[in-house]
Protein backbone atom coordinates (compact mmCIF):
# COMPACT_ATOMS: atom_id res chain seq x y z
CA UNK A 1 0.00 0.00 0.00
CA UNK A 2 1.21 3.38 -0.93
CA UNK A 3 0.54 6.39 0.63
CA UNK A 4 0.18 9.82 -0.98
CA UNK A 5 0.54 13.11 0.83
CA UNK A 6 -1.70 15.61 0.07
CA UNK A 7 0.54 18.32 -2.08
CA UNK A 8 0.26 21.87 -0.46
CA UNK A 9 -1.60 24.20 -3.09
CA UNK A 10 0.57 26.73 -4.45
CA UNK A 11 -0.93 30.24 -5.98
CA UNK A 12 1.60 31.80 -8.44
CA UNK A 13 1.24 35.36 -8.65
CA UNK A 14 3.14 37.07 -12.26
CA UNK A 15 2.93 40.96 -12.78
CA UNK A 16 2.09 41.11 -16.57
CA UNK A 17 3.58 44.92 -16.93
CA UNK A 18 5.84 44.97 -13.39
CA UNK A 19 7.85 48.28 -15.35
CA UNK A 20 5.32 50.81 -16.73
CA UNK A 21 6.32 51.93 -20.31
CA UNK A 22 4.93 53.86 -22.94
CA UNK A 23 6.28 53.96 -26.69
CA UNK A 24 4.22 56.67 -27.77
CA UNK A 25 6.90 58.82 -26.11
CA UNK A 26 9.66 57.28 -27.44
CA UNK A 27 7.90 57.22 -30.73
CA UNK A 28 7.91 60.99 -31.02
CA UNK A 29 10.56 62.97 -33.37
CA UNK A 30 12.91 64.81 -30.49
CA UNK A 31 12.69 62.48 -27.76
CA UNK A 32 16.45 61.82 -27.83
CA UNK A 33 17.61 65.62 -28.98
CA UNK A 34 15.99 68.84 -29.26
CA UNK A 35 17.35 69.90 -32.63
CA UNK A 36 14.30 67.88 -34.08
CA UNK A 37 11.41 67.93 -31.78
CA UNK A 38 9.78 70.35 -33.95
CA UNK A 39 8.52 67.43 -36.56
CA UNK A 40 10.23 68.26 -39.80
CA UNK A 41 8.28 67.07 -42.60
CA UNK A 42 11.28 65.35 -44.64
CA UNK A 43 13.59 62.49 -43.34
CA UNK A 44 16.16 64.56 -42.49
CA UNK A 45 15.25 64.04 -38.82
CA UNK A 46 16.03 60.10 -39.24
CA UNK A 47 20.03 61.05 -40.35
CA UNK A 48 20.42 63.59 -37.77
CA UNK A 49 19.16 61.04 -35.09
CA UNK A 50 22.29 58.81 -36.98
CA UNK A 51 24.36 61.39 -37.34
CA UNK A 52 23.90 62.27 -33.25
CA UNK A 53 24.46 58.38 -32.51
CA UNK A 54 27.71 58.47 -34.14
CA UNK A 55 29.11 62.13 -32.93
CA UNK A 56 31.23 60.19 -30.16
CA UNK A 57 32.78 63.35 -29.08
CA UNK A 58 29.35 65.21 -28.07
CA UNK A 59 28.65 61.80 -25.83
CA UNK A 60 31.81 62.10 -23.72
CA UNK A 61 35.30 63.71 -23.59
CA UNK A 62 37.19 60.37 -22.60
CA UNK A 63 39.58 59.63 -25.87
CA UNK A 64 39.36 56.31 -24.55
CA UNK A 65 35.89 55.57 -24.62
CA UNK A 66 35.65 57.68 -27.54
CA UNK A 67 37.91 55.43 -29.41
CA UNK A 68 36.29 52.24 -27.76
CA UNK A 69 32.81 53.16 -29.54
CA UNK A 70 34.51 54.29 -32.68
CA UNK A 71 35.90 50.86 -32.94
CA UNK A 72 33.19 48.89 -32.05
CA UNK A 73 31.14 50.86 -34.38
CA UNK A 74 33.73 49.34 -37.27
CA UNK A 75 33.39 46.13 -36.02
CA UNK A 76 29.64 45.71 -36.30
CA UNK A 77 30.31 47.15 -39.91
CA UNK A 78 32.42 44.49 -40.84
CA UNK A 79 30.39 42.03 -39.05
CA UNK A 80 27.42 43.02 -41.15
CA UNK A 81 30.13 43.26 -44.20
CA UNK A 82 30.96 39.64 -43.63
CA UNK A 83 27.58 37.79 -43.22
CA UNK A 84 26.22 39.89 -46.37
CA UNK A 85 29.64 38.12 -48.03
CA UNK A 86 28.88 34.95 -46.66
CA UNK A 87 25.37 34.63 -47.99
CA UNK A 88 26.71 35.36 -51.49
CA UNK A 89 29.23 32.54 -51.04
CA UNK A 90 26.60 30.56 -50.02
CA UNK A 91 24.01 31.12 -52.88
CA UNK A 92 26.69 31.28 -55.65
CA UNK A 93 27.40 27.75 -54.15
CA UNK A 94 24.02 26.53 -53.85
CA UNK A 95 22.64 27.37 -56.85
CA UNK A 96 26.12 27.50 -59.27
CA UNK A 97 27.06 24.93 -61.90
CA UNK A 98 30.65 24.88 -60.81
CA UNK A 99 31.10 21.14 -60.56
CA UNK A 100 29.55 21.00 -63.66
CA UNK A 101 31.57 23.46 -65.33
CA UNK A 102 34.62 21.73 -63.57
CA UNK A 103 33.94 18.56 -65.57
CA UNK A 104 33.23 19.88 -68.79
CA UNK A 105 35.40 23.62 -68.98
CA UNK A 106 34.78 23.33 -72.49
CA UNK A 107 31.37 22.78 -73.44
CA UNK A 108 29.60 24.30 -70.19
CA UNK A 109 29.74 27.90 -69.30
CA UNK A 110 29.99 28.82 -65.37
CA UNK A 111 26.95 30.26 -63.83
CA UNK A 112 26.21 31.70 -60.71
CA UNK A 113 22.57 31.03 -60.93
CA UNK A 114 21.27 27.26 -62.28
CA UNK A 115 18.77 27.86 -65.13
CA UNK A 116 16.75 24.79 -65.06
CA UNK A 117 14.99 23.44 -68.31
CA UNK A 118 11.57 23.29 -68.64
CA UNK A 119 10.93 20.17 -70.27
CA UNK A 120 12.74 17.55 -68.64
């Protein structure tokens, strides 16, 4: 014969919103700088906002940090630089004739993209 305690009831309380936050303010033109809180009607508001992100020197006055973010900056550049590069590797890969071409140099031209035929 087994016995089974009785398990002790447990009431889980979660706060669905436990920080209060509200995009609409964020979501206004001049939130982050003055210069364009006034709503400009172009996008020039968008590269200023870029521009201000990347003027390191109006953030702080420490050459080291400065430099820090400048280089960090590059990175993610490069980063971005060498995924875009890898997905072209990939594709002209996946979808070249190169073996193909490999075999036969002189009766099949390379490709980068595989032009199947329709009847088959």
């Amino acid at each position: 014969m087994i016995i089974h305690l009785p398990e002790p009831e447990v009431k889980i309380l979660v706060d669905r919103d436990p920080v209060k936050t509200s995009f609409e303010e964020w979501a206004r033109p001049g939130h982050f700088s003055r210069t364009i809180a006034k709503r400009p009607d172009t996008t020039t508001w968008i590269w200023n906002l870029h521009a201000d992100a990347h003027d390191f020197d109006s953030h702080t006055s420490d050459l080291e940090e400065i430099s820090r973010k400048i280089f960090s900056a590059h990175f993610g550049q490069l980063s971005i630089i060498f995924l875009w590069l890898s997905g072209m590797y990939f594709h002209g890969a996946r979808f070249s004739n190169y073996e193909a071409w490999l075999s036969d140099p002189t009766h099949i031209r390379p490709s980068a993209q595989v032009v199947w035929p329709l009847n088959k």
